[in-house]
Protein backbone atom coordinates (compact mmCIF):
# COMPACT_ATOMS: atom_id res chain seq x y z
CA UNK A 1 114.27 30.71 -57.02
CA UNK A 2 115.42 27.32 -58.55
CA UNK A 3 112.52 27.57 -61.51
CA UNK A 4 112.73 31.24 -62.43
CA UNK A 5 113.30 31.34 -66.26
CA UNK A 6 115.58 34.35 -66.80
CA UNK A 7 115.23 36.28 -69.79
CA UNK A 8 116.90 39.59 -69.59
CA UNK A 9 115.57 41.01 -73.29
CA UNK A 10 115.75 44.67 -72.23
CA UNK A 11 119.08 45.21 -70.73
CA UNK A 12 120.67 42.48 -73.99
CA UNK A 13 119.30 44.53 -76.75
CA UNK A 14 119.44 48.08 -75.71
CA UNK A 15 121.80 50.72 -75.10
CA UNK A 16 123.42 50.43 -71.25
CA UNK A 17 124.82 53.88 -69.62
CA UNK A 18 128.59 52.81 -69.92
CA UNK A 19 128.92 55.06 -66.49
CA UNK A 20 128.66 51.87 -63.93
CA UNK A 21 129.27 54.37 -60.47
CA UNK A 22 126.14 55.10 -58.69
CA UNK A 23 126.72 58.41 -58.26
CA UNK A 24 123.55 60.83 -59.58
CA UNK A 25 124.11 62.35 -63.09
CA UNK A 26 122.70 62.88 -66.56
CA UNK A 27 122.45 59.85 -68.11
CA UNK A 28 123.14 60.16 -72.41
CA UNK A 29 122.39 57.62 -75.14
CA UNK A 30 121.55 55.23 -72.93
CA UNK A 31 117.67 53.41 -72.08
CA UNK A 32 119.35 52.18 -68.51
CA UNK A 33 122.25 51.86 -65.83
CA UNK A 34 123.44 49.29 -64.12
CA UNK A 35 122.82 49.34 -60.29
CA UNK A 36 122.60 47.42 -57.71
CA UNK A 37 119.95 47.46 -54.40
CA UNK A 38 121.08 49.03 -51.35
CA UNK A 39 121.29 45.98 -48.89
CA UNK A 40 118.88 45.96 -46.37
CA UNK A 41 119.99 45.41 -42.67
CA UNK A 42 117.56 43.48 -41.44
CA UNK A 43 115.07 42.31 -44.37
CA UNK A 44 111.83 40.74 -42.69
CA UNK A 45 108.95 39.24 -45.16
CA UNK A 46 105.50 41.30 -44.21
CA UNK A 47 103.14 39.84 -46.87
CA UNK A 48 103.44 37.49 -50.36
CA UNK A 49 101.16 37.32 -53.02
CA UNK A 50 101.07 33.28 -53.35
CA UNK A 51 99.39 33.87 -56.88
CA UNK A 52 101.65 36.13 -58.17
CA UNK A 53 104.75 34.04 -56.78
CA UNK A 54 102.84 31.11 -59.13
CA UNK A 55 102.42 33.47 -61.97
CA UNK A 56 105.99 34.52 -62.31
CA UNK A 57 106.99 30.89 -61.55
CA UNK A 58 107.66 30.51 -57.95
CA UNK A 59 106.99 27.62 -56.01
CA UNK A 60 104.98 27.93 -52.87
CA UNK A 61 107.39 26.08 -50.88
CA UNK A 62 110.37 28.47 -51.28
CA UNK A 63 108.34 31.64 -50.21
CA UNK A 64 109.25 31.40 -46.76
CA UNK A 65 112.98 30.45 -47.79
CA UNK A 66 115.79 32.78 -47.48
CA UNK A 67 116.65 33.03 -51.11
CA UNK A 68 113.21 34.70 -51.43
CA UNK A 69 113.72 37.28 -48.59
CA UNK A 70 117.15 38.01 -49.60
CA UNK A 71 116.20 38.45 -53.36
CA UNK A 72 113.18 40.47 -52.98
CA UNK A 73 114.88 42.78 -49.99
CA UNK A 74 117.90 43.66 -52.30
CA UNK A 75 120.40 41.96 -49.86
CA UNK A 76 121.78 39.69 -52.76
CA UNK A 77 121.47 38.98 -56.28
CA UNK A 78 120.47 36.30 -58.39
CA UNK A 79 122.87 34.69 -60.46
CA UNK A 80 122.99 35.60 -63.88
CA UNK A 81 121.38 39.04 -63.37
CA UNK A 82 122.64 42.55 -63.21
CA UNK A 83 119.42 44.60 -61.72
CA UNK A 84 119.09 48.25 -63.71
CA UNK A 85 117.18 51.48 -63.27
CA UNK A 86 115.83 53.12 -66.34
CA UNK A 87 116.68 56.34 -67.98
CA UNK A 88 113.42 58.06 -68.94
CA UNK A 89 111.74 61.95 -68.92
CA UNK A 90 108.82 63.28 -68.55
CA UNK A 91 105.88 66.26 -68.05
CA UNK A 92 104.89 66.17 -64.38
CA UNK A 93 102.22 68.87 -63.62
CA UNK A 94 102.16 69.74 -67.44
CA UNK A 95 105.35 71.13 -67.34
CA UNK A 96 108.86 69.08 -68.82
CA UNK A 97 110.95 67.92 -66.20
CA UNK A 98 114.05 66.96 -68.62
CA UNK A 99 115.44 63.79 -67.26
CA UNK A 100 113.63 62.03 -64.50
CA UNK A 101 114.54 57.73 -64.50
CA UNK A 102 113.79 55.10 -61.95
CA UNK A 103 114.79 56.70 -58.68
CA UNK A 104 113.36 54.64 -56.60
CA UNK A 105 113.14 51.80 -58.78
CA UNK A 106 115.04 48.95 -59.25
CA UNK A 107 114.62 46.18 -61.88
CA UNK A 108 115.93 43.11 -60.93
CA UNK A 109 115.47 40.88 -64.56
CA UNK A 110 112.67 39.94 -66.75
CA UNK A 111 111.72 36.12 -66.27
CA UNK A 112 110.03 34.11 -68.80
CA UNK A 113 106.92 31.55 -67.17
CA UNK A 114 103.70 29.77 -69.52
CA UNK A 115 104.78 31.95 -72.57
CA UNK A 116 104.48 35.28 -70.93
CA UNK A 117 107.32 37.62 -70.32
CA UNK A 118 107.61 39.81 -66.56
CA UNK A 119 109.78 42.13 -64.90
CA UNK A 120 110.76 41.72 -61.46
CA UNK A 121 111.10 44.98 -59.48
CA UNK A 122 111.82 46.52 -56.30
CA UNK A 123 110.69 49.63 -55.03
CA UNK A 124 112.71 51.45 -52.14
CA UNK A 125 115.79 49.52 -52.77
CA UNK A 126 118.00 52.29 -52.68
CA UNK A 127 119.31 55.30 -54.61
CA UNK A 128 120.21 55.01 -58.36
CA UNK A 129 121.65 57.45 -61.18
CA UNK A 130 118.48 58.70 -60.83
CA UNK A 131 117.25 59.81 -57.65
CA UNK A 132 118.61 63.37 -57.98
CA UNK A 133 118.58 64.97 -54.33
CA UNK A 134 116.33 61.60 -52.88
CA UNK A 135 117.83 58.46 -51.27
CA UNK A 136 115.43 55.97 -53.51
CA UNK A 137 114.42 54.67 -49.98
CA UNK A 138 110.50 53.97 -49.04
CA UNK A 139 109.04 53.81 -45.61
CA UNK A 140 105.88 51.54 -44.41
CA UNK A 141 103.12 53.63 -45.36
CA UNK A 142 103.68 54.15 -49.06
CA UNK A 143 104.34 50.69 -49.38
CA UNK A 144 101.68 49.13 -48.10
CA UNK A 145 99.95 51.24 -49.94
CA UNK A 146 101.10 50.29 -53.06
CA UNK A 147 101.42 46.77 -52.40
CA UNK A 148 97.56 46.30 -51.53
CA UNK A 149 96.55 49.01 -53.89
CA UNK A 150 98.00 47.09 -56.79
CA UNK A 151 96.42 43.46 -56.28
CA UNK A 152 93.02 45.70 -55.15
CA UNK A 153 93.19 46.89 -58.89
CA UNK A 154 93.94 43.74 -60.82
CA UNK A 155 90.92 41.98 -58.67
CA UNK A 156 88.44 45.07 -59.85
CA UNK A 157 89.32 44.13 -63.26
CA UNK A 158 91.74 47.43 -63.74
CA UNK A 159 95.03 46.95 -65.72
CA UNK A 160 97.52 47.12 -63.25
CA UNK A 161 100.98 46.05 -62.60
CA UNK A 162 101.04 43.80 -59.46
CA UNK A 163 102.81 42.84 -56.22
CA UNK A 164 104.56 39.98 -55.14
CA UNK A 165 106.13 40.85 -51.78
CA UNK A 166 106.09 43.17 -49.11
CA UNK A 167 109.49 43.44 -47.00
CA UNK A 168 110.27 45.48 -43.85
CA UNK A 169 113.92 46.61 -44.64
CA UNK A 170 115.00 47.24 -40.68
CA UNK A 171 116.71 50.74 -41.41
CA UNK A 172 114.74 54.04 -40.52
CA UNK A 173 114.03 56.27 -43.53
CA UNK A 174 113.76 60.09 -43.02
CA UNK A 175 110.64 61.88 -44.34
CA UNK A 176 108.69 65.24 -44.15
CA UNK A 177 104.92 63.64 -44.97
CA UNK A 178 103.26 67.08 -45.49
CA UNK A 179 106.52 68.44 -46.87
CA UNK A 180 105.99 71.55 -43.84
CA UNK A 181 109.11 71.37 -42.40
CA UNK A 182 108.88 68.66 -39.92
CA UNK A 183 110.47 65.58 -41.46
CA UNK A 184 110.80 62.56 -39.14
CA UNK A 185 112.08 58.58 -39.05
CA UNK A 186 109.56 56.27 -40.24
CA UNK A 187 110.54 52.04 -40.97
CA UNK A 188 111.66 51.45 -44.37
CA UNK A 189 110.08 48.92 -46.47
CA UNK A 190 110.14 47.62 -50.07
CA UNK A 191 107.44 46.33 -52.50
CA UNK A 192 108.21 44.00 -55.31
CA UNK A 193 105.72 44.78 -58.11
CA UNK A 194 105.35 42.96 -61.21
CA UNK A 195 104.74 43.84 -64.99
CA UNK A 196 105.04 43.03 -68.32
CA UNK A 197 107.79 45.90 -68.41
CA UNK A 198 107.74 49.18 -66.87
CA UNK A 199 107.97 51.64 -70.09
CA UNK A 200 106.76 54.70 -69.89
CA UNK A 201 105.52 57.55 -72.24
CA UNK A 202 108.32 59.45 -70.80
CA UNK A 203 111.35 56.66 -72.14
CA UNK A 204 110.65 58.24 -75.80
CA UNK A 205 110.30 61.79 -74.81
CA UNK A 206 113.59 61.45 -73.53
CA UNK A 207 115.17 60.47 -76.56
CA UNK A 208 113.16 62.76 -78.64
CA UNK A 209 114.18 65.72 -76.58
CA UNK A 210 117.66 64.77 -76.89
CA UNK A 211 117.96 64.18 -80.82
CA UNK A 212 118.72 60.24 -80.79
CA UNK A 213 116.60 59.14 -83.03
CA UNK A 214 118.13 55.53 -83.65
CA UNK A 215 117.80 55.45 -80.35
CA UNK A 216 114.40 56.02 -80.40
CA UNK A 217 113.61 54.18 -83.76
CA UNK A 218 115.27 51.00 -82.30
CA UNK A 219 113.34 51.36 -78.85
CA UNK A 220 109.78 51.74 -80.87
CA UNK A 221 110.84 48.36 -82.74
CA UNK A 222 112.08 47.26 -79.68
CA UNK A 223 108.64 47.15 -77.73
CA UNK A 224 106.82 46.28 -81.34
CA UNK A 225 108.48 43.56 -81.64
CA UNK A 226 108.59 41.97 -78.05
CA UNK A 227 104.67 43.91 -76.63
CA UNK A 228 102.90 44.09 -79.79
CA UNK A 229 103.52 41.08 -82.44
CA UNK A 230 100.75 41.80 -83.86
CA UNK A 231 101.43 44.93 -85.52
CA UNK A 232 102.50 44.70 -89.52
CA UNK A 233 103.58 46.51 -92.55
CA UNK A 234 105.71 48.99 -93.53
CA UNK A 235 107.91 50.72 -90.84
CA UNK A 236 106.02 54.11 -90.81
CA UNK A 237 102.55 52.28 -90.70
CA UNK A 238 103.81 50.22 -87.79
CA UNK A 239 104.87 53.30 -85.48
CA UNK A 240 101.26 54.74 -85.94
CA UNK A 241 99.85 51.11 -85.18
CA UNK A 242 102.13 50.85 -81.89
CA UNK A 243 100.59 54.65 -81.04
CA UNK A 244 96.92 53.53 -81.72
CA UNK A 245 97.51 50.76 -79.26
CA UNK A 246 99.01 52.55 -76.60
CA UNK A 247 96.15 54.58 -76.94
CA UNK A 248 93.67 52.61 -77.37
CA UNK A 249 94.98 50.88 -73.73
CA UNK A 250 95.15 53.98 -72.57
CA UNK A 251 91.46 54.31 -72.92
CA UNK A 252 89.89 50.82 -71.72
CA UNK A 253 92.24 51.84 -68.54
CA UNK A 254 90.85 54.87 -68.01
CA UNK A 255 87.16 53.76 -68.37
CA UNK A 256 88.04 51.10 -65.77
CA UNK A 257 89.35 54.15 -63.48
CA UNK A 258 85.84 55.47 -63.83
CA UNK A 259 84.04 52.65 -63.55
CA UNK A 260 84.81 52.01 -59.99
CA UNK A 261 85.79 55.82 -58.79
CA UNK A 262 89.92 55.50 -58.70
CA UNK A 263 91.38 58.42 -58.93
CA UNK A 264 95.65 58.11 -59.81
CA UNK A 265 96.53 61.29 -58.41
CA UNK A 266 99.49 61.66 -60.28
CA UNK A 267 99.39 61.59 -64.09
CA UNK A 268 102.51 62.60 -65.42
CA UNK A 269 103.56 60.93 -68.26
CA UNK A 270 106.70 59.33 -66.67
CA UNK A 271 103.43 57.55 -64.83
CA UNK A 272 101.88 56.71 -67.84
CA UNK A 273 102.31 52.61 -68.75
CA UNK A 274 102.38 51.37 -72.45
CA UNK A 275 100.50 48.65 -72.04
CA UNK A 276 97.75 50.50 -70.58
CA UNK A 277 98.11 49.54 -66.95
CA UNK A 278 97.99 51.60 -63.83
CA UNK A 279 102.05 52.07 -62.38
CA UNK A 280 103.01 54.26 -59.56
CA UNK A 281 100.61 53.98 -57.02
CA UNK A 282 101.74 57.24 -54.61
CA UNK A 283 98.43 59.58 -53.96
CA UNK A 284 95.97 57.93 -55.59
CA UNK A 285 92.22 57.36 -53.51
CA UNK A 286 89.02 56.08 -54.19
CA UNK A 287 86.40 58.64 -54.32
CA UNK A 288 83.92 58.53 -51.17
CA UNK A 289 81.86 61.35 -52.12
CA UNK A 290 80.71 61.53 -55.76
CA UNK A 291 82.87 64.73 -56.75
CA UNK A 292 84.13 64.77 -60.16
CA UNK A 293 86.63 67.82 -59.11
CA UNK A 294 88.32 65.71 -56.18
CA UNK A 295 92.17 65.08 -56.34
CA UNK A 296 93.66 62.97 -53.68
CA UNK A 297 97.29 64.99 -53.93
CA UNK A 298 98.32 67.76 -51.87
CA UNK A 299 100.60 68.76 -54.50
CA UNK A 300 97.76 69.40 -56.69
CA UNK A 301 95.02 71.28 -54.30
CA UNK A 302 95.41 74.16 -56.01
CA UNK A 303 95.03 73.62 -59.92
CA UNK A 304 93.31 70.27 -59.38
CA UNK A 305 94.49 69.38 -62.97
CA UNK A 306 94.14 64.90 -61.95
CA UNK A 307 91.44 65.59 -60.58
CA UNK A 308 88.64 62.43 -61.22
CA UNK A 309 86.71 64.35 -63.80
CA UNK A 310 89.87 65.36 -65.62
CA UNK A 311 91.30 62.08 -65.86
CA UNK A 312 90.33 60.52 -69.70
CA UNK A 313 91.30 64.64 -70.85
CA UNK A 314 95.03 63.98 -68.99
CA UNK A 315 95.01 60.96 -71.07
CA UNK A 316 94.68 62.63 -74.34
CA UNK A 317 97.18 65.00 -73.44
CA UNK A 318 99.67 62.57 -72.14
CA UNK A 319 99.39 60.52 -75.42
CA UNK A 320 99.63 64.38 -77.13
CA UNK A 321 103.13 63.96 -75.66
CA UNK A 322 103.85 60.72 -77.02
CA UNK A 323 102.68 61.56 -80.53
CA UNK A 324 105.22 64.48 -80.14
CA UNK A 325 107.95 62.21 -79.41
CA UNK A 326 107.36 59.53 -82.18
CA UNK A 327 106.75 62.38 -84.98
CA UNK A 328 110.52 62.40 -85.86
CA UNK A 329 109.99 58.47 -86.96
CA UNK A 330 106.22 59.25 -88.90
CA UNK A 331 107.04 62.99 -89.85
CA UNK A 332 103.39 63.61 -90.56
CA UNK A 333 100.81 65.03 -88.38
CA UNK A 334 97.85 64.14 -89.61
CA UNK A 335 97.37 60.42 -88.73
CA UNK A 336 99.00 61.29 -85.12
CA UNK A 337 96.00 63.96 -84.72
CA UNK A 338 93.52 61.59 -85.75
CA UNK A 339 94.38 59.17 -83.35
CA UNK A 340 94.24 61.82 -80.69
CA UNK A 341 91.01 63.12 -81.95
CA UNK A 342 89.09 59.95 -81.84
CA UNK A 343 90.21 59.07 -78.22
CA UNK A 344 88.00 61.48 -76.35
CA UNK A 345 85.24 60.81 -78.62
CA UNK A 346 85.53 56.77 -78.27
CA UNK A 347 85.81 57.47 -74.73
CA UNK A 348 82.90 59.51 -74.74
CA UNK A 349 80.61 56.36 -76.60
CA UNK A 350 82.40 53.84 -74.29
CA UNK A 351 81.69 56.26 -71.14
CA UNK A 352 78.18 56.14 -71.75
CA UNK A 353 77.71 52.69 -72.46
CA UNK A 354 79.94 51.90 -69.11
CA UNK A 355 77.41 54.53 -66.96
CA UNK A 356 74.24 52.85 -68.06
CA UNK A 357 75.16 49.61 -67.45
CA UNK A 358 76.29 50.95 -64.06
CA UNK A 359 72.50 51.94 -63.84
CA UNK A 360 71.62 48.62 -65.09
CA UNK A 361 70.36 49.81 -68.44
CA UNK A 362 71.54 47.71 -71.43
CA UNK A 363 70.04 48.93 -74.42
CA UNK A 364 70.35 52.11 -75.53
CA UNK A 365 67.62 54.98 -75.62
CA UNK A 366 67.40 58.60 -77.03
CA UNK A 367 66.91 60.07 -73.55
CA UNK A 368 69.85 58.48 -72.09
CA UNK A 369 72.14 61.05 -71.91
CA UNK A 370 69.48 63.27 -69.83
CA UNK A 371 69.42 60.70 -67.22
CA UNK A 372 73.35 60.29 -66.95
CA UNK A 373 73.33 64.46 -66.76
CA UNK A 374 70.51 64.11 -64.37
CA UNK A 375 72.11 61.20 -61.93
CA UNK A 376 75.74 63.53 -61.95
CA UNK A 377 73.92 66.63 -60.67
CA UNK A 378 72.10 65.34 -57.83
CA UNK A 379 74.79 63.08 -56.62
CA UNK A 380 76.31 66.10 -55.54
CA UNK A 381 73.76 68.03 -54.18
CA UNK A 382 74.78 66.35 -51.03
CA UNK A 383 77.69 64.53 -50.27
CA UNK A 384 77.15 60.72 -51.90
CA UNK A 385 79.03 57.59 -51.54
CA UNK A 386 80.20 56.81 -54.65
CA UNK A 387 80.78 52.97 -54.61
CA UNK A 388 78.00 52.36 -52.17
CA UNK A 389 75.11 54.08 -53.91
CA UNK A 390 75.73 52.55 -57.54
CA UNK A 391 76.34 49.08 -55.51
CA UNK A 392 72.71 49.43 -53.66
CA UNK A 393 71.16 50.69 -57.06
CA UNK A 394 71.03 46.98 -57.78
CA UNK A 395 68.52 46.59 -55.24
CA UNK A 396 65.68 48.29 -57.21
CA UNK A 397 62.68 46.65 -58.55
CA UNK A 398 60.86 47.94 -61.16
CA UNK A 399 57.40 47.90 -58.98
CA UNK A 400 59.47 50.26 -56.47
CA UNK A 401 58.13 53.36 -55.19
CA UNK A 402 60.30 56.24 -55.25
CA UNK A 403 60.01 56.68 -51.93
CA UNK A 404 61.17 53.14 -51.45
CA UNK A 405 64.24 53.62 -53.87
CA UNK A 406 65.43 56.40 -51.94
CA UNK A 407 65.40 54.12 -48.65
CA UNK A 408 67.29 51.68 -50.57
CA UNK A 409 70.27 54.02 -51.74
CA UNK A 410 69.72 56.10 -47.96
CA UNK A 411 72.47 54.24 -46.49
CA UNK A 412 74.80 56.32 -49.03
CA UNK A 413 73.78 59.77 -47.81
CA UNK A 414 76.99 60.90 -45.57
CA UNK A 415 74.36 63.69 -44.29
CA UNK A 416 70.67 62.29 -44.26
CA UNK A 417 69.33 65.35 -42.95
CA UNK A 418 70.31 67.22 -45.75
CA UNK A 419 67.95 65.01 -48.28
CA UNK A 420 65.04 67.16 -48.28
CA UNK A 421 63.32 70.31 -49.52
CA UNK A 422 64.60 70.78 -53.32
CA UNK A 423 66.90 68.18 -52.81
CA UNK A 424 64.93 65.35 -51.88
CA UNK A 425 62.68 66.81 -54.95
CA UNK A 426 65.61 66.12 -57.44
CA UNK A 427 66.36 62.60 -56.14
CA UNK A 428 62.54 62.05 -56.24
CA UNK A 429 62.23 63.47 -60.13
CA UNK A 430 65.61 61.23 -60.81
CA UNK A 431 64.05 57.95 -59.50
CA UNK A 432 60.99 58.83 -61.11
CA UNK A 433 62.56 58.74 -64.86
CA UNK A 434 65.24 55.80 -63.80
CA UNK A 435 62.42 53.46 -62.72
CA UNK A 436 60.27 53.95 -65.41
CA UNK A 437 63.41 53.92 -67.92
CA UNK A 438 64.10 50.47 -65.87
CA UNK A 439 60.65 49.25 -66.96
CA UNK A 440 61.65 49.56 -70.57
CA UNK A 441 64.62 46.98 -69.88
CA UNK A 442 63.89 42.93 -70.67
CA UNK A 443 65.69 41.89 -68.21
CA UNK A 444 64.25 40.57 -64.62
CA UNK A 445 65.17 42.35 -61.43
CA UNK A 446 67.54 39.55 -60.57
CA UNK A 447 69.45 39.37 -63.73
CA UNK A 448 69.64 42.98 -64.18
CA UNK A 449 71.11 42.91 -60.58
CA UNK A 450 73.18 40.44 -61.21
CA UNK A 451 74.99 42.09 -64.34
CA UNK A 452 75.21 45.32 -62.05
CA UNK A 453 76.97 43.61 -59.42
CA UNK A 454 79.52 42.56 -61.32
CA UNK A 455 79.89 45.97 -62.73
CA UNK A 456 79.81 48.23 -59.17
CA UNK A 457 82.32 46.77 -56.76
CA UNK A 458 81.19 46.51 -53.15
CA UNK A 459 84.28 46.75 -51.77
CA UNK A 460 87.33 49.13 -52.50
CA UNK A 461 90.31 49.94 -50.79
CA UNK A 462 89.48 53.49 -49.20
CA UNK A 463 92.36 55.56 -47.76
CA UNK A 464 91.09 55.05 -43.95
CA UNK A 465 91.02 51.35 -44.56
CA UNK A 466 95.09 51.32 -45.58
CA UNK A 467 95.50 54.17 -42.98
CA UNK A 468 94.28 51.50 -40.37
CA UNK A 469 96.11 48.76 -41.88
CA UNK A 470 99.57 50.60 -41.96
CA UNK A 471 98.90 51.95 -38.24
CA UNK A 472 98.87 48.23 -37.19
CA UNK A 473 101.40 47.53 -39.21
CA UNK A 474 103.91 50.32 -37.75
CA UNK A 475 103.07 48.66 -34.70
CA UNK A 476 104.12 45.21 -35.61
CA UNK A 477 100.41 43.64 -36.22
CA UNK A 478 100.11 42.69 -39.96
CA UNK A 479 96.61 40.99 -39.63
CA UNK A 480 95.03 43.89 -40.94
CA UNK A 481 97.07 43.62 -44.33
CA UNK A 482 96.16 39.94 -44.43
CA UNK A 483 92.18 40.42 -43.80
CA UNK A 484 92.19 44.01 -46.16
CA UNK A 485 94.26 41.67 -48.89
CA UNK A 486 91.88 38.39 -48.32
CA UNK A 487 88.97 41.22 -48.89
CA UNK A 488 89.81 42.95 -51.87
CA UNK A 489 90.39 39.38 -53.67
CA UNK A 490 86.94 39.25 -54.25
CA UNK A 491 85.68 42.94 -54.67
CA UNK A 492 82.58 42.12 -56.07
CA UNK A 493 80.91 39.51 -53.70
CA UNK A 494 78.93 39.98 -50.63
CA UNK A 495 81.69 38.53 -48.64
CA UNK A 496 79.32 38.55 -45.47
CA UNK A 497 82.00 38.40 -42.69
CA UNK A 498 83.65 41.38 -44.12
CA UNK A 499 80.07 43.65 -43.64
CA UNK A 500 81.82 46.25 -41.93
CA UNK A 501 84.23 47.14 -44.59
CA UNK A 502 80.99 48.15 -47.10
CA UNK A 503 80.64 51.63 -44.81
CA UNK A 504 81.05 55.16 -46.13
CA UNK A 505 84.67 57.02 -44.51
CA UNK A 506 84.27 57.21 -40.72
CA UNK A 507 84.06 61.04 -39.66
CA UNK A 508 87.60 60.75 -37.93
CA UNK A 509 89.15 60.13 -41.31
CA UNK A 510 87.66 63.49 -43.01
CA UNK A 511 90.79 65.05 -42.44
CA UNK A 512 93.08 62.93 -41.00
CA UNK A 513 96.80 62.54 -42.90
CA UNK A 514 96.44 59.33 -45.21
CA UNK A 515 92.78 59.49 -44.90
CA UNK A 516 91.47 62.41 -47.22
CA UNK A 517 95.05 63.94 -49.03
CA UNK A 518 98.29 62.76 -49.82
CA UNK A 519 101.30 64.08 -50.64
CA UNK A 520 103.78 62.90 -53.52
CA UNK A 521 105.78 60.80 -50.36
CA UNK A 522 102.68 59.06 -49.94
């Protein structure tokens, strides 16, 4: 790691946990603590992201070296670092947790490459101040998970943090999957993902709850000044520009989520990124079916509150929590609820816009709404694949029949038999105002399928396709990460030789364990 640029800004100009023992604990007045990886015993390099090795500033030839393994495993250190976990709280479920912090996590330094400014950090390296009764330990599964998951995202066009390596760890991590009582050995494994920085709503609720507000005044200036340059004027005006941004991400993330049917699956707002990007990928799915009340977390069957349809309202109350925790430095309500207010109703205009152009409708007309309202309903009148009916849509002339549109979008149908009687008479009434609405559009049948097909992703990482992947895997055959990785580089093309991966979930994976729910271990 000859070239990597070191430039440890976060851990040089904020508060450090003076306690240095990694032993768990409350951790006061302090944004961090030093600790180190556990070493692995027998580190062995699964998959690299060659791109995002180039973006942080590695060369391609030391990849394969042992300085990267060792780094990127935890089994040594790079000189002039000190690797931390961060000290942050949070709401998980909607209720406070109090202190929560990395404890899994491990930042190894920030590095500097081409003017832009990235943290470096491992996942499953090993316990930390804050991994309360855990071992900060990750197995396969998860991590393959997260590691494909991640680069699937930033391909889609989702703001996302990203991966750079995928390590076996050769030690056997203990887990209970379903948490029923039956906890066994799986491999351990560790991701290194890759951000601008890895703050979280949840670092300020912290030090609101606890009354250090310098703390949390330097900390807002902290991120202003390094994230957010732009952002001027007086000291008060700046805080409420730094919370309009945030939100403001918040929302072009969460449109992107909808866009192409991801579904996080854990919104707490320890989860919940400041620059807008998707972090902590643990339950999170693609939806198959078109069903706006779907969660992919066990933990959440119940209450279903991150559900898919829930999602942009989570949001808004996530950022409800962050306006709570930088009131102390505004101390006026008013401009805080504003900004709250106008996010569901921006995301409301910018939903609709987003759906049409889904449909391949670019200019707006006063009967719009009626055939978004329309389209929701009867996509679930019968199970419908989410990705692969909006992707076919593009197919559609304007001199189709309706009976020929519904062949076109058939292929979606997860039970054909079922389209028929008053539901085939919904999808015929549906097609009946879309095609005519389409006739209204300037655009040719080629370009509007064009701009469509660059909007609906053909391919997405479903849960059976990384269940498959990490089955090899466990078995020692990593070709299946390679071709799913190689696949989702390029989401949007046809990508011929990959044919079989455009196919709704197999039957088998209806209920199978990593197919359909997850739990939090996931």
């Amino acid at each position: 790691m000859k070239n990597l640029k070191i430039n440890n800004r976060f851990t040089a100009e904020l508060p450090a946990d003076p306690n240095e023992t990694n032993e768990v604990r409350q951790v006061s007045k302090a944004l961090f603590s030093y600790v180190n990886p556990t070493k692995p015993s027998n580190p062995k390099l699964i998959h690299v992201s060659k791109e995002v090795a180039e973006l942080v500033g590695i060369a391609e030839d030391e990849i394969q070296s042992d300085a990267f393994l060792n780094v990127f495993s935890g089994k040594e250190i790079l000189p002039e670092t000190r690797p931390y976990a961060m000290c942050y709280a949070g709401h998980q479920f909607g209720n406070w947790a109090g202190q929560l912090g990395d404890g899994r996590a491990i930042n190894l330094n920030e590095v500097e490459h081409n003017n832009d400014f990235f943290t470096l950090q491992l996942k499953g390296a090993g316990k930390t101040p804050y991994s309360r009764t855990a071992d900060g330990l990750a197995v396969l599964r998860s991590s393959v998970r997260e590691y494909l998951c991640a680069e699937a995202m930033y391909h889609l066009g989702v703001p996302t943090t990203r991966s750079l390596s995928l390590m076996l760890s050769g030690d056997d991590v203990l887990r209970d999957i379903l948490y029923n009582g039956n906890p066994a050995y799986e491999k351990g494994a560790i991701v290194c993902r890759v951000a601008p920085s890895f703050i979280r709503f949840g670092s300020f609720e912290m030090l609101t709850a606890r009354n250090e507000l310098k703390n949390l005044k330097d900390f807002v200036e902290y991120n202003i000044k390094h994230y957010f340059p732009e952002i001027k004027g007086e000291p008060k005006e700046q805080y409420l520009q730094f919370f309009k941004t945030v939100a403001d991400k918040t929302r072009e993330m969460i449109l992107h989520w909808q866009r192409v049917g991801f579904v996080h699956g854990v919104m707490n707002t320890d989860n919940m990124s400041v620059h807008g990007i998707t972090i902590d990928y643990g339950p999170y799915g693609w939806l198959e079916n078109y069903d706006p009340n779907w969660t992919p977390n066990t933990t959440d069957s119940q209450n279903r509150r991150y559900r898919f349809g829930n999602q942009p309202q989570i949001a808004q109350w996530n950022l409800y929590q962050l306006a709570n925790a930088l009131y102390p430095l505004i101390n006026e309500a008013e401009p805080l609820e504003k900004i709250l207010e106008s996010f569901i109703t921006d995301f409301e205009s910018d939903y609709k816009t987003l759906f049409l152009s889904k449909l391949g409708i670019f200019t707006l007309s006063k009967n719009d709404d009626k055939i978004i309202n329309a389209l929701e309903t009867v996509l679930q009148l019968s199970e419908t694949d989410m990705t692969i009916f909006f992707r076919n849509l593009s197919t559609i002339q304007k001199t189709d029949s309706i009976e020929n549109a519904i062949e076109k979008i058939k292929y979606s149908f997860y039970i054909p038999e079922e389209i028929s009687g008053d539901i085939l008479d919904s999808w015929k009434k549906w097609f009946n105002v879309y095609i005519e609405r389409l006739k209204t559009e300037a655009l040719s049948d080629e370009k509007r399928s064009e701009k469509m097909n660059v909007i609906n992703p053909k391919y997405v990482l479903r849960n059976y396709m990384s269940q498959l992947a990490i089955d090899a895997a466990d078995e020692g055959d990593y070709s299946l990460i390679d071709e799913l990785y190689l696949l989702l580089q390029k989401p949007y093309d046809q990508q011929p030789e990959y044919e079989k991966w455009f196919a709704k979930r197999p039957d088998w994976a209806r209920s199978k364990v990593g197919c359909s729910m997850l739990s939090c271990s996931s």
